[in-house]
PDB file of N, CA and C in Angstrom:
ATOM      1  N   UNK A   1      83.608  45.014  -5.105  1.00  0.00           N
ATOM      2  CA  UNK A   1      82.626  44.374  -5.951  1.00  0.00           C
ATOM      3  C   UNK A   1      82.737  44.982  -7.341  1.00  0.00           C
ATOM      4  N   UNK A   2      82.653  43.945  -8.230  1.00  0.00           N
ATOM      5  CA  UNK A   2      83.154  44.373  -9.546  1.00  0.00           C
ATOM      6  C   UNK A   2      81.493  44.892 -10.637  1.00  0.00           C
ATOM      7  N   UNK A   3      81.440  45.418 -11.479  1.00  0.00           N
ATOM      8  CA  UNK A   3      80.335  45.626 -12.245  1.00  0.00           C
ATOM      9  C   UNK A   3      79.763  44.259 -12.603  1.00  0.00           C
ATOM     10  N   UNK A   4      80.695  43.219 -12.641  1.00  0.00           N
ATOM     11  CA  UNK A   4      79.665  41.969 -13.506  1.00  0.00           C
ATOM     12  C   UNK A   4      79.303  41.352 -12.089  1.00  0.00           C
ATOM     13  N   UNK A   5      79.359  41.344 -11.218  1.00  0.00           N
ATOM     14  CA  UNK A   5      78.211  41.030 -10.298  1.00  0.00           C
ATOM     15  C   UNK A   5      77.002  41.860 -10.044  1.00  0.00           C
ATOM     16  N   UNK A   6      76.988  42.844 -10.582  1.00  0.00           N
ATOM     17  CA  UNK A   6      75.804  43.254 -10.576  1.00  0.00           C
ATOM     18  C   UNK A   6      75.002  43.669 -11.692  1.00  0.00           C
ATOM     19  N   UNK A   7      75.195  42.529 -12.668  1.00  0.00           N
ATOM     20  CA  UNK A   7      74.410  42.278 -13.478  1.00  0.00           C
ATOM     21  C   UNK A   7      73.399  40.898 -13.207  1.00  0.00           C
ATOM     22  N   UNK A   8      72.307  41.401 -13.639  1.00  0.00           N
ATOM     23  CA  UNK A   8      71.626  39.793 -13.177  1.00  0.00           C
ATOM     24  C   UNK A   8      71.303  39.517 -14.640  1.00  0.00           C
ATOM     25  N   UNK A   9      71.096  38.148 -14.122  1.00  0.00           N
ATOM     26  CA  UNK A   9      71.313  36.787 -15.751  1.00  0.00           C
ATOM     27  C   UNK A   9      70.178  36.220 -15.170  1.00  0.00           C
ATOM     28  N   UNK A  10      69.196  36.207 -14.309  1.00  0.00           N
ATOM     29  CA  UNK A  10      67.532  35.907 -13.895  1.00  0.00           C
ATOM     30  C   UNK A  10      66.440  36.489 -14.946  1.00  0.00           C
ATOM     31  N   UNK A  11      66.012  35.527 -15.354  1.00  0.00           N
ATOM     32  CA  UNK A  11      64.634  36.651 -15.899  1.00  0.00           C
ATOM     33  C   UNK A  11      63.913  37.291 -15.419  1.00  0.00           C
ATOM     34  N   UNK A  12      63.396  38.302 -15.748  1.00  0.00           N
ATOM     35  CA  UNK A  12      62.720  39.351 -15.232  1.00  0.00           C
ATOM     36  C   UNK A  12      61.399  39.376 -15.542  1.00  0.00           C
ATOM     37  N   UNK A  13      60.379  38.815 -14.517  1.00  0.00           N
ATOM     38  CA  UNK A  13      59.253  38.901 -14.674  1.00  0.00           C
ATOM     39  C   UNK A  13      58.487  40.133 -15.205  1.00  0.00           C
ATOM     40  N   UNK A  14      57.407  40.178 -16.213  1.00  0.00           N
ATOM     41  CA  UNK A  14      57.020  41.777 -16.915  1.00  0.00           C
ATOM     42  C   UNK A  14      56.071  41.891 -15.636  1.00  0.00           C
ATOM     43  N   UNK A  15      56.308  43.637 -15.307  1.00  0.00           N
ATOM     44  CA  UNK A  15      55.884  44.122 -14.525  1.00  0.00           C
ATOM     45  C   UNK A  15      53.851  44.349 -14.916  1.00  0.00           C
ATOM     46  N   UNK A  16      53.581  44.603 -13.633  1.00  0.00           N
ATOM     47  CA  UNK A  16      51.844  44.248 -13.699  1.00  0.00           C
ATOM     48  C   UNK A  16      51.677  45.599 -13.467  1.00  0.00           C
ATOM     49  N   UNK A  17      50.233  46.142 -14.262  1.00  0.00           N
ATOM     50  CA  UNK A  17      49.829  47.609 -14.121  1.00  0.00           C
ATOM     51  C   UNK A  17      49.466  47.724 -12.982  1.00  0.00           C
ATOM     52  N   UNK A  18      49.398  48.897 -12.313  1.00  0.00           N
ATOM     53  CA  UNK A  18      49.149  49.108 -11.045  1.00  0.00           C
ATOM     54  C   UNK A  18      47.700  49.005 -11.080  1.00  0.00           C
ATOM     55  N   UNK A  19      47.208  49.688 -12.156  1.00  0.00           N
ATOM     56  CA  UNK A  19      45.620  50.209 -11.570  1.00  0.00           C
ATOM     57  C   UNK A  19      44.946  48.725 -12.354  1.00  0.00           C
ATOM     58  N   UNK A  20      45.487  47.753 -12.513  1.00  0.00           N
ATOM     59  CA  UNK A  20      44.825  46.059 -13.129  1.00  0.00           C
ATOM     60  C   UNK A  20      44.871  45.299 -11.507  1.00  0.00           C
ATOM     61  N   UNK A  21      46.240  45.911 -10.805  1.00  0.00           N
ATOM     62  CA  UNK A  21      46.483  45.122  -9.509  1.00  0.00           C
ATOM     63  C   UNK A  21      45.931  45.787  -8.657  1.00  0.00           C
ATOM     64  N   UNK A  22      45.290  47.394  -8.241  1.00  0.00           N
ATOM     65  CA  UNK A  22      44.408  47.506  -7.341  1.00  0.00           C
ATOM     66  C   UNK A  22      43.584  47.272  -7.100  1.00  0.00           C
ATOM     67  N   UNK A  23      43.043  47.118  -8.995  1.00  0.00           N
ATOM     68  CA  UNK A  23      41.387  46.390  -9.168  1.00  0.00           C
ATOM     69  C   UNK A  23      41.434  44.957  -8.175  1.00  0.00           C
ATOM     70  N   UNK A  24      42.274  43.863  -8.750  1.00  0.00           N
ATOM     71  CA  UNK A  24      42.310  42.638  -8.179  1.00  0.00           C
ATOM     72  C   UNK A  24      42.470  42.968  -6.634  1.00  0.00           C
ATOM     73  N   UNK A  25      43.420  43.624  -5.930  1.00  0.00           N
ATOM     74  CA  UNK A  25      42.968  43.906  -4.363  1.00  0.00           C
ATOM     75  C   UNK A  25      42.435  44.304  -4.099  1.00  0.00           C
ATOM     76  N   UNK A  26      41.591  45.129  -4.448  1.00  0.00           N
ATOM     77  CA  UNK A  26      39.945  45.878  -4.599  1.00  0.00           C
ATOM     78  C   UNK A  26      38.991  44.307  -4.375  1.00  0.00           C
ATOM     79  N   UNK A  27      39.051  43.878  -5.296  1.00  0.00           N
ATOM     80  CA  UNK A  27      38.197  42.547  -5.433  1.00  0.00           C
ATOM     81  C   UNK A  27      38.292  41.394  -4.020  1.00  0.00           C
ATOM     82  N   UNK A  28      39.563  41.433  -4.110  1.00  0.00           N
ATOM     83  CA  UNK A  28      39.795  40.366  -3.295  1.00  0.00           C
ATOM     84  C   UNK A  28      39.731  40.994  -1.456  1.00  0.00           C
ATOM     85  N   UNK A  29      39.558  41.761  -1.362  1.00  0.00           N
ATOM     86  CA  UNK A  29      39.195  42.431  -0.185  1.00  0.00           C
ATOM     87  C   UNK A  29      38.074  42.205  -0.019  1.00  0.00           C
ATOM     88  N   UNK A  30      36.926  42.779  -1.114  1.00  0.00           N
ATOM     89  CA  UNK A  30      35.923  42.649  -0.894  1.00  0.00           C
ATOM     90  C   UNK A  30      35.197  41.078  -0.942  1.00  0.00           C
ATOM     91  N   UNK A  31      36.192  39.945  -1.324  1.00  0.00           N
ATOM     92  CA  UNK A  31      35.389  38.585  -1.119  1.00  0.00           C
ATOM     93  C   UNK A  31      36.239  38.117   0.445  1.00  0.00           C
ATOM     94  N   UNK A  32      37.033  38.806   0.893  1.00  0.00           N
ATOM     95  CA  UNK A  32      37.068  38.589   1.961  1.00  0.00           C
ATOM     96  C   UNK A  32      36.399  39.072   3.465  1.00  0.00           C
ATOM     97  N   UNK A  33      36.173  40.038   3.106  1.00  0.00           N
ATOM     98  CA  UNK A  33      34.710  40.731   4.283  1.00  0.00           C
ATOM     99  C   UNK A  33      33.335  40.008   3.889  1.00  0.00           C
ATOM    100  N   UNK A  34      33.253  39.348   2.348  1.00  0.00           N
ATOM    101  CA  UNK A  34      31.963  38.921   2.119  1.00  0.00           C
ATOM    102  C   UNK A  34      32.187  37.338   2.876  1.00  0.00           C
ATOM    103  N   UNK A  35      33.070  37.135   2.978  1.00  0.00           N
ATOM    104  CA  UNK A  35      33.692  35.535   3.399  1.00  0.00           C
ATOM    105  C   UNK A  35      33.326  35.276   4.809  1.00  0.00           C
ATOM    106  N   UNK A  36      34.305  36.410   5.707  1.00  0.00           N
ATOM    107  CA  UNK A  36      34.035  36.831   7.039  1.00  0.00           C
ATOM    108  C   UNK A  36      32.545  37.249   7.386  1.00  0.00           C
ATOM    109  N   UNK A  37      31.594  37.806   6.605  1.00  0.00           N
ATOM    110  CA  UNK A  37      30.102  38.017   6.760  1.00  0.00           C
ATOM    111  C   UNK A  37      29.769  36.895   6.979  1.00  0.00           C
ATOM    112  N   UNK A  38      30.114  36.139   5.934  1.00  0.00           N
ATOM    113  CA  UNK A  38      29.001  34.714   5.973  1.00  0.00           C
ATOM    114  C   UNK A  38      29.212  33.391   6.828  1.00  0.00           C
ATOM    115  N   UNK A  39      30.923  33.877   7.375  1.00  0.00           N
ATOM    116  CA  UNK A  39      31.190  32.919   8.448  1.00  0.00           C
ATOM    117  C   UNK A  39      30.098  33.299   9.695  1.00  0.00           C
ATOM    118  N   UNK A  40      29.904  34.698  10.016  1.00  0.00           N
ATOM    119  CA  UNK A  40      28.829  35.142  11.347  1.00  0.00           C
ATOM    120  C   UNK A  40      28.048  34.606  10.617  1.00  0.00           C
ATOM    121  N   UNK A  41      27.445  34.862   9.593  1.00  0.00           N
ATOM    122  CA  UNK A  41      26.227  34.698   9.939  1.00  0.00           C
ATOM    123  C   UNK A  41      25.660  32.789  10.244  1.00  0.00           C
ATOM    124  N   UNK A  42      26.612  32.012   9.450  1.00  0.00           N
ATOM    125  CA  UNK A  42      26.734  30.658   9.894  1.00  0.00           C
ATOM    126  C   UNK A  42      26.615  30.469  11.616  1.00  0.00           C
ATOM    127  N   UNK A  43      27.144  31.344  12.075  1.00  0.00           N
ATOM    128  CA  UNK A  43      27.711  31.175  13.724  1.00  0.00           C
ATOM    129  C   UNK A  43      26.155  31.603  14.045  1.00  0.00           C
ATOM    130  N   UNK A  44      25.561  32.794  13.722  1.00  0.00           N
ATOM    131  CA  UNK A  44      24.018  33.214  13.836  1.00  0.00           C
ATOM    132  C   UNK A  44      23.096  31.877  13.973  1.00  0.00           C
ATOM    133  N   UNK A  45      23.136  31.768  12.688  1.00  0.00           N
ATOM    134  CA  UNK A  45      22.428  30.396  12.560  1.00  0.00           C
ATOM    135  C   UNK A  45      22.249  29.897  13.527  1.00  0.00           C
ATOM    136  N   UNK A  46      23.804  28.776  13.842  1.00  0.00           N
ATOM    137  CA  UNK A  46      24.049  27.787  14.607  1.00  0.00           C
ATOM    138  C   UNK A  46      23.539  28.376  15.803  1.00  0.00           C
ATOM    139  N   UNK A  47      23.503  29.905  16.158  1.00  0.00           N
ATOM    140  CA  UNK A  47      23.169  30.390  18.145  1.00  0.00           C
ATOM    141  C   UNK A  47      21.806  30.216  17.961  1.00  0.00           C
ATOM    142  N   UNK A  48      20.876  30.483  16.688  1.00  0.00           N
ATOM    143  CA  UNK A  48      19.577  30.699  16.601  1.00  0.00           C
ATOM    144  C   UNK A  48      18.811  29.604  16.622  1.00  0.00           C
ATOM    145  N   UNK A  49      19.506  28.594  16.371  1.00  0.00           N
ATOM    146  CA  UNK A  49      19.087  26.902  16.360  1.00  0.00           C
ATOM    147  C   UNK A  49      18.728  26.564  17.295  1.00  0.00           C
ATOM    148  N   UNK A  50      20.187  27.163  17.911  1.00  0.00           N
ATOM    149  CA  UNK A  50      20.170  26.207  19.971  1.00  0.00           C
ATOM    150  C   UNK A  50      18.777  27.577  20.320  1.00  0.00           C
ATOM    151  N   UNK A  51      18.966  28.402  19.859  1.00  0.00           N
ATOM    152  CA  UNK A  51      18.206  29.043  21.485  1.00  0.00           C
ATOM    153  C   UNK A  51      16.693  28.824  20.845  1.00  0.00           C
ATOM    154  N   UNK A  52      16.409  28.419  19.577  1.00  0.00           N
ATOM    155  CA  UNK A  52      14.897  27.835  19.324  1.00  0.00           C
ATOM    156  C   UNK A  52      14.819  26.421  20.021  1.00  0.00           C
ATOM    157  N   UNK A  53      15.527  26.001  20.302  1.00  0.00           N
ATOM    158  CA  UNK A  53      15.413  24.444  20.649  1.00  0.00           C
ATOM    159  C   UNK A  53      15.235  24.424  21.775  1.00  0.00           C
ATOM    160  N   UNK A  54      15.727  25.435  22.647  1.00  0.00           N
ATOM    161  CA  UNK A  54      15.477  25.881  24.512  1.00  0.00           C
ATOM    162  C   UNK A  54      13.905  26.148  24.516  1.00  0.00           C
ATOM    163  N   UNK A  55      12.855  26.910  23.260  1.00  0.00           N
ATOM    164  CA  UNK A  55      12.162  27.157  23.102  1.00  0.00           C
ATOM    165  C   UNK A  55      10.935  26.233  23.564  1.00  0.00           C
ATOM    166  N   UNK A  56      10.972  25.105  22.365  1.00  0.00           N
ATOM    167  CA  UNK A  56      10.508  24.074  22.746  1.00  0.00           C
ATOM    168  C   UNK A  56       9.404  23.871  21.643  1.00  0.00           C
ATOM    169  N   UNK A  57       8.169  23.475  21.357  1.00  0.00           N
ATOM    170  CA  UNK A  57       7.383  23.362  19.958  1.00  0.00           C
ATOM    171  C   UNK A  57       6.035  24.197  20.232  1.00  0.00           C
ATOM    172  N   UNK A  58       6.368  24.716  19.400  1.00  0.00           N
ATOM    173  CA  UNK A  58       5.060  26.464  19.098  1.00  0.00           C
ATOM    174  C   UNK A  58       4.210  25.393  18.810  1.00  0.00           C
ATOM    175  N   UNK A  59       4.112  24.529  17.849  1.00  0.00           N
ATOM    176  CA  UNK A  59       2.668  23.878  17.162  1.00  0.00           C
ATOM    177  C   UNK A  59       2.567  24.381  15.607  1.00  0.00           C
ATOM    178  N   UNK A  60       3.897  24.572  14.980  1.00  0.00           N
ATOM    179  CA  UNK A  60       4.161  25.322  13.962  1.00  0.00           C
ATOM    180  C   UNK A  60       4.993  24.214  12.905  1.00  0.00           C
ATOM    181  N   UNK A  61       5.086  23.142  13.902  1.00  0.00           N
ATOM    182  CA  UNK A  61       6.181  22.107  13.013  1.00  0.00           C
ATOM    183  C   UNK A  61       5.136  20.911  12.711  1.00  0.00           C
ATOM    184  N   UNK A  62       4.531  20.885  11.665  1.00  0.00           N
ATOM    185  CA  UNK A  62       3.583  19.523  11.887  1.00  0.00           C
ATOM    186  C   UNK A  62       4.040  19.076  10.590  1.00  0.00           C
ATOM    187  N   UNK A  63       4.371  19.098   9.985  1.00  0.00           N
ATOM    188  CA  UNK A  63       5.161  18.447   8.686  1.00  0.00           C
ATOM    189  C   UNK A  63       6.640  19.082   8.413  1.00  0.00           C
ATOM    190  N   UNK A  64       7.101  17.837   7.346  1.00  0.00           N
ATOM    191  CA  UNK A  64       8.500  18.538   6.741  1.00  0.00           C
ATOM    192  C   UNK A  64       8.343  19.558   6.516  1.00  0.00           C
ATOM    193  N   UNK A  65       7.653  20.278   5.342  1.00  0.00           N
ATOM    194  CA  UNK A  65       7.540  21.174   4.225  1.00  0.00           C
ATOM    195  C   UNK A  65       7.498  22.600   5.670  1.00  0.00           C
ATOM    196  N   UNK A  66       6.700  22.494   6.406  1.00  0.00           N
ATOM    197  CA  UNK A  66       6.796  23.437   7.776  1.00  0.00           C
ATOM    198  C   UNK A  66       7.933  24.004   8.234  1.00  0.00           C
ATOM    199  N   UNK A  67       8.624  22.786   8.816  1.00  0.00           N
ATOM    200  CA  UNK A  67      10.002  22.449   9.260  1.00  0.00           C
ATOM    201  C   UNK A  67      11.245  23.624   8.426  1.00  0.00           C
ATOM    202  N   UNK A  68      10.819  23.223   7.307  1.00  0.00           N
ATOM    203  CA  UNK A  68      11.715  23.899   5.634  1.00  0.00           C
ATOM    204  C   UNK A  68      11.635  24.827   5.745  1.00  0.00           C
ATOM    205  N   UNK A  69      10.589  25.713   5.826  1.00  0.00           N
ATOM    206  CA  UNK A  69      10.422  26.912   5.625  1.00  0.00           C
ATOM    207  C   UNK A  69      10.527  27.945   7.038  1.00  0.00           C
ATOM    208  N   UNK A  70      10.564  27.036   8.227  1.00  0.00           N
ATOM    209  CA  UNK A  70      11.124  28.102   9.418  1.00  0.00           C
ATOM    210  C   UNK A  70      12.719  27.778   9.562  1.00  0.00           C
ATOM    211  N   UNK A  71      13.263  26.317   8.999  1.00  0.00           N
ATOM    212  CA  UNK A  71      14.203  26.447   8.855  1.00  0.00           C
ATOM    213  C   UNK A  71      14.880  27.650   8.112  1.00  0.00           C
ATOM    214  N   UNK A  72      14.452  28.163   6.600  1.00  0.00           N
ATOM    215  CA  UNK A  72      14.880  29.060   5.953  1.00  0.00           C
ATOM    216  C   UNK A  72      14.272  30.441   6.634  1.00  0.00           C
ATOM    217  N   UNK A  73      13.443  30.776   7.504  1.00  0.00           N
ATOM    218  CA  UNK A  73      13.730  31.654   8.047  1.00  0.00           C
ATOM    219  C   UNK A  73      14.456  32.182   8.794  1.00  0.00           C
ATOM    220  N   UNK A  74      14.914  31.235   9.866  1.00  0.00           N
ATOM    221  CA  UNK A  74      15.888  31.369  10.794  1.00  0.00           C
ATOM    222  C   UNK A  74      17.017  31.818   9.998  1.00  0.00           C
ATOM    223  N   UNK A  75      17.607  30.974   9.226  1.00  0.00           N
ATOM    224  CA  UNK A  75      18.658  30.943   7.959  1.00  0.00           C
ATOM    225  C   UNK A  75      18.820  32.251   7.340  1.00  0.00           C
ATOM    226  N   UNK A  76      17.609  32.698   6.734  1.00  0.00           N
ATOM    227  CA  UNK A  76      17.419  34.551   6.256  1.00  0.00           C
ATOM    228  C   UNK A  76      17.923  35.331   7.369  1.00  0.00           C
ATOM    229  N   UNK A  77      17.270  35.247   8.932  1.00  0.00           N
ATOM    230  CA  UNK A  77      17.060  36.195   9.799  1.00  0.00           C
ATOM    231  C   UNK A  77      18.580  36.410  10.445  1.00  0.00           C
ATOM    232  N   UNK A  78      19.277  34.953  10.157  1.00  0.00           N
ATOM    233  CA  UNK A  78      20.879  35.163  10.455  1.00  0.00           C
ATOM    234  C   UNK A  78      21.557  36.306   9.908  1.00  0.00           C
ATOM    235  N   UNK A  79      21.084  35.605   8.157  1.00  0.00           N
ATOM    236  CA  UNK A  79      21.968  36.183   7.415  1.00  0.00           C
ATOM    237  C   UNK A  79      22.076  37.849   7.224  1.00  0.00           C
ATOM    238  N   UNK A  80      20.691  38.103   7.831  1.00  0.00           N
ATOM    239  CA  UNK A  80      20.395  40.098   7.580  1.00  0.00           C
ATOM    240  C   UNK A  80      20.770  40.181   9.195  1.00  0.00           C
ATOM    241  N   UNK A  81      20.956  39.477  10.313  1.00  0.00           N
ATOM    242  CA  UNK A  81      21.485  39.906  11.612  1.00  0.00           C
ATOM    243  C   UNK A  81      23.208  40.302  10.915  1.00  0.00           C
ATOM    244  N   UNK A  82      23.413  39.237  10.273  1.00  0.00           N
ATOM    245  CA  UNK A  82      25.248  39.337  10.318  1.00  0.00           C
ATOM    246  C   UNK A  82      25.217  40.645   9.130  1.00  0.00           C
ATOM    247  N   UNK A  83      24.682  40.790   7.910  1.00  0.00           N
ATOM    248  CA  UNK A  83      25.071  41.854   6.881  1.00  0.00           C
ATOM    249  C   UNK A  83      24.542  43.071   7.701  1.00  0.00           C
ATOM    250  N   UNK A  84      24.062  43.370   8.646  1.00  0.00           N
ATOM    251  CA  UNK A  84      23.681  44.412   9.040  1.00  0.00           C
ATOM    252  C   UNK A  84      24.606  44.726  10.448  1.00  0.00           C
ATOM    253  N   UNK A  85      25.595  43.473  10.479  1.00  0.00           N
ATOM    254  CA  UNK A  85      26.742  44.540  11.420  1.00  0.00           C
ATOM    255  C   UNK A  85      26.867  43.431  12.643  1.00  0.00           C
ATOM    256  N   UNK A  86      25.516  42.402  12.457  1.00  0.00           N
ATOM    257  CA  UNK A  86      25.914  41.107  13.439  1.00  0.00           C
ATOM    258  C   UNK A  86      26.352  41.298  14.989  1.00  0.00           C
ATOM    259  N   UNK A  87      27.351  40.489  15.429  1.00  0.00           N
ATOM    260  CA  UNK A  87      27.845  41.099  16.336  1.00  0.00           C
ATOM    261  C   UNK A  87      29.444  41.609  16.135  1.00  0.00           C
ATOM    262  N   UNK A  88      29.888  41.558  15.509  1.00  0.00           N
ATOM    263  CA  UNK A  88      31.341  42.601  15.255  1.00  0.00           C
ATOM    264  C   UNK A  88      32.363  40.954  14.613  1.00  0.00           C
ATOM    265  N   UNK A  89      31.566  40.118  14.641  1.00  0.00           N
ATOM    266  CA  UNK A  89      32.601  38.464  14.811  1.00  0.00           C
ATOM    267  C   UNK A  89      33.687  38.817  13.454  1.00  0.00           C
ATOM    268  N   UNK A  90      32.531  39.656  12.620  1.00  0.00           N
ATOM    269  CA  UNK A  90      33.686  39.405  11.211  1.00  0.00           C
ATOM    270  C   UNK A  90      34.241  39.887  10.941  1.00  0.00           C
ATOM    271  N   UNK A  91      34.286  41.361  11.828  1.00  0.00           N
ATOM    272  CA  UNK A  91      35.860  41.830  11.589  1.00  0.00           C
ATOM    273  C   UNK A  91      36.950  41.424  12.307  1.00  0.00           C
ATOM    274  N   UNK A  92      37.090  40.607  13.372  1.00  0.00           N
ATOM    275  CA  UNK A  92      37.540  40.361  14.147  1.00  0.00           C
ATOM    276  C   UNK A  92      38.080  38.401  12.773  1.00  0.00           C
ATOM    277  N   UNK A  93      37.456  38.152  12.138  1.00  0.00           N
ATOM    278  CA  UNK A  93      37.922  37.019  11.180  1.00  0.00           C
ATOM    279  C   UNK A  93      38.651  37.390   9.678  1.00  0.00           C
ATOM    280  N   UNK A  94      37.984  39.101   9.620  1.00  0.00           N
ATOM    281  CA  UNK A  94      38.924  39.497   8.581  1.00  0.00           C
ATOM    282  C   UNK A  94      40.064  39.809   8.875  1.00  0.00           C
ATOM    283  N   UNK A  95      40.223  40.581   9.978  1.00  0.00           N
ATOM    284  CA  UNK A  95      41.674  41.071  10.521  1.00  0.00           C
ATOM    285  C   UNK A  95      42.763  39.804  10.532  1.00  0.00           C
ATOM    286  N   UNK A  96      42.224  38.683  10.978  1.00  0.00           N
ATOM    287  CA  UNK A  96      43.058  37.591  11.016  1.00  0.00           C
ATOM    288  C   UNK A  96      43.183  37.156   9.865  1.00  0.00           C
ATOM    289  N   UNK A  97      41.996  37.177   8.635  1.00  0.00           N
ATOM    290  CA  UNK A  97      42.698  36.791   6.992  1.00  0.00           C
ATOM    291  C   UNK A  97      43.817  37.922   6.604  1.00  0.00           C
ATOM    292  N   UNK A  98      43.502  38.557   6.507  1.00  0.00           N
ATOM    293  CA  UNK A  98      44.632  40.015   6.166  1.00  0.00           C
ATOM    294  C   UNK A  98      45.845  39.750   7.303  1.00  0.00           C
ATOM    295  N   UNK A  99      45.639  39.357   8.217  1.00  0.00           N
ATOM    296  CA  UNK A  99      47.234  39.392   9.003  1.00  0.00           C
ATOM    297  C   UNK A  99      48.203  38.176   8.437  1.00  0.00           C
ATOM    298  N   UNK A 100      47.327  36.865   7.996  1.00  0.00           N
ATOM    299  CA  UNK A 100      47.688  35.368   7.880  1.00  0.00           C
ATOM    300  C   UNK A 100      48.325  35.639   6.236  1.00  0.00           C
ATOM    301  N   UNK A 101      47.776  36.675   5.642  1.00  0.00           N
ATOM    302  CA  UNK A 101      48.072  36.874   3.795  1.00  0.00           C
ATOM    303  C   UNK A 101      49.306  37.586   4.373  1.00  0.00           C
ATOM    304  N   UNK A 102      49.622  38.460   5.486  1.00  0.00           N
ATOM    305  CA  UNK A 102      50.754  39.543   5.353  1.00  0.00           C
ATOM    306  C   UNK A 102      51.679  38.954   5.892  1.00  0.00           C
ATOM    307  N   UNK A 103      51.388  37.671   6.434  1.00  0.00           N
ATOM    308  CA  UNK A 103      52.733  36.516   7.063  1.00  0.00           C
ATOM    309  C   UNK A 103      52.958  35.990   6.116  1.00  0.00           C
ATOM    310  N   UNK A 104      52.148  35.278   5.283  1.00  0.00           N
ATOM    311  CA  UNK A 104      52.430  34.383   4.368  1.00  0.00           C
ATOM    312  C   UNK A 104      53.216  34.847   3.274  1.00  0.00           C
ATOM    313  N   UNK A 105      53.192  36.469   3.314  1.00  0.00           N
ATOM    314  CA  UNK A 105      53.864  36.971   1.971  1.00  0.00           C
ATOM    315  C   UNK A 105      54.639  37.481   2.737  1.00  0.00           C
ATOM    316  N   UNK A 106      55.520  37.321   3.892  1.00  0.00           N
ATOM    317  CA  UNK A 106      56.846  38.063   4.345  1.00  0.00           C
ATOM    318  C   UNK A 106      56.942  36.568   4.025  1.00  0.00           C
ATOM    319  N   UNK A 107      56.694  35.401   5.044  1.00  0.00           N
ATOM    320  CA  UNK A 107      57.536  33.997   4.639  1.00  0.00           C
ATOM    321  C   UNK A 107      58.030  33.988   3.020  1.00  0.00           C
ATOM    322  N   UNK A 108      57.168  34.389   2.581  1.00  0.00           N
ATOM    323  CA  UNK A 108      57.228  33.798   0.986  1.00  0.00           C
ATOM    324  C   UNK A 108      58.750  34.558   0.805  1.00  0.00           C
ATOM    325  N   UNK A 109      58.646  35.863   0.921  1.00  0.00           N
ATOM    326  CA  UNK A 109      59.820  37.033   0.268  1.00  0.00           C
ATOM    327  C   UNK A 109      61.009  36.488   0.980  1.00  0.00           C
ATOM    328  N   UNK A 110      60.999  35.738   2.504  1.00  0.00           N
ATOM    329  CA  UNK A 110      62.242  35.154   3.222  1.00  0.00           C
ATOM    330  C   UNK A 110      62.700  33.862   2.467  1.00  0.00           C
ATOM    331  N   UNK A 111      61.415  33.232   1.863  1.00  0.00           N
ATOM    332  CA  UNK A 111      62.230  31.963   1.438  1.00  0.00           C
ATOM    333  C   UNK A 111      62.954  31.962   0.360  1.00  0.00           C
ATOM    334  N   UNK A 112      62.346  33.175  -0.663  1.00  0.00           N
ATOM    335  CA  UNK A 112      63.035  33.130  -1.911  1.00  0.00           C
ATOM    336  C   UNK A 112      64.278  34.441  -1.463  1.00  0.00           C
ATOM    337  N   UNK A 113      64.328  34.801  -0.313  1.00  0.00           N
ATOM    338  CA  UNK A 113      66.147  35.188  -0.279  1.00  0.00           C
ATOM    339  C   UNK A 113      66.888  34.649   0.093  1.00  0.00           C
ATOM    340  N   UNK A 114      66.538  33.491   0.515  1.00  0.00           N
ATOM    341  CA  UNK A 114      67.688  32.043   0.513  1.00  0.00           C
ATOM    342  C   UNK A 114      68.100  31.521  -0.124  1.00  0.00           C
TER     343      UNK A 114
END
């Protein structure tokens, strides 16, 4: 192999500061555990719905405006079940975002060595 093959004639993308790109994976970590939070607590919700509905009617629902406001409780009571540790659902949905980003960026690095 001669020296002029190993010159490259590609442009060379300018390199990114490290501590600009930890910030951004700093960030983006953290909207992904906030992502995975709010998927449980959706799932909360939805379990807290059905098992009020097994319940049956307190005498608490006599208008919309009623309705609204135990709706948004239930809705709150999810959302501080899941930020307070829930049942474990969202780490178990982050692990799978972080595994699906670390496939997607080996595919990526395989396609562009073809």
């Amino acid at each position: 192999m001669d020296s002029t093959q190993l010159i490259s004639t590609e442009i060379v993308p300018p390199t990114v500061q490290l501590e600009h790109s930890n910030k951004f994976d700093a960030v983006q970590e953290g909207q992904k555990k906030q992502t995975a939070k709010d998927f449980e607590s959706v799932f909360i919700y939805k379990l807290l719905e059905e098992m009020k509905n097994t319940i049956g009617d307190w005498g608490l629902e006599k208008d919309e405006a009623s309705r609204q406001v135990q709706g948004i409780f239930w809705l709150y009571l999810a959302r501080d079940i899941a930020d307070n540790g829930g049942f474990g659902l969202w780490k178990d949905v982050y692990q799978l975002m972080t595994d699906s980003d670390k496939k997607s960026a080996v595919a990526e690095l395989l396609e562009e060595s073809k």
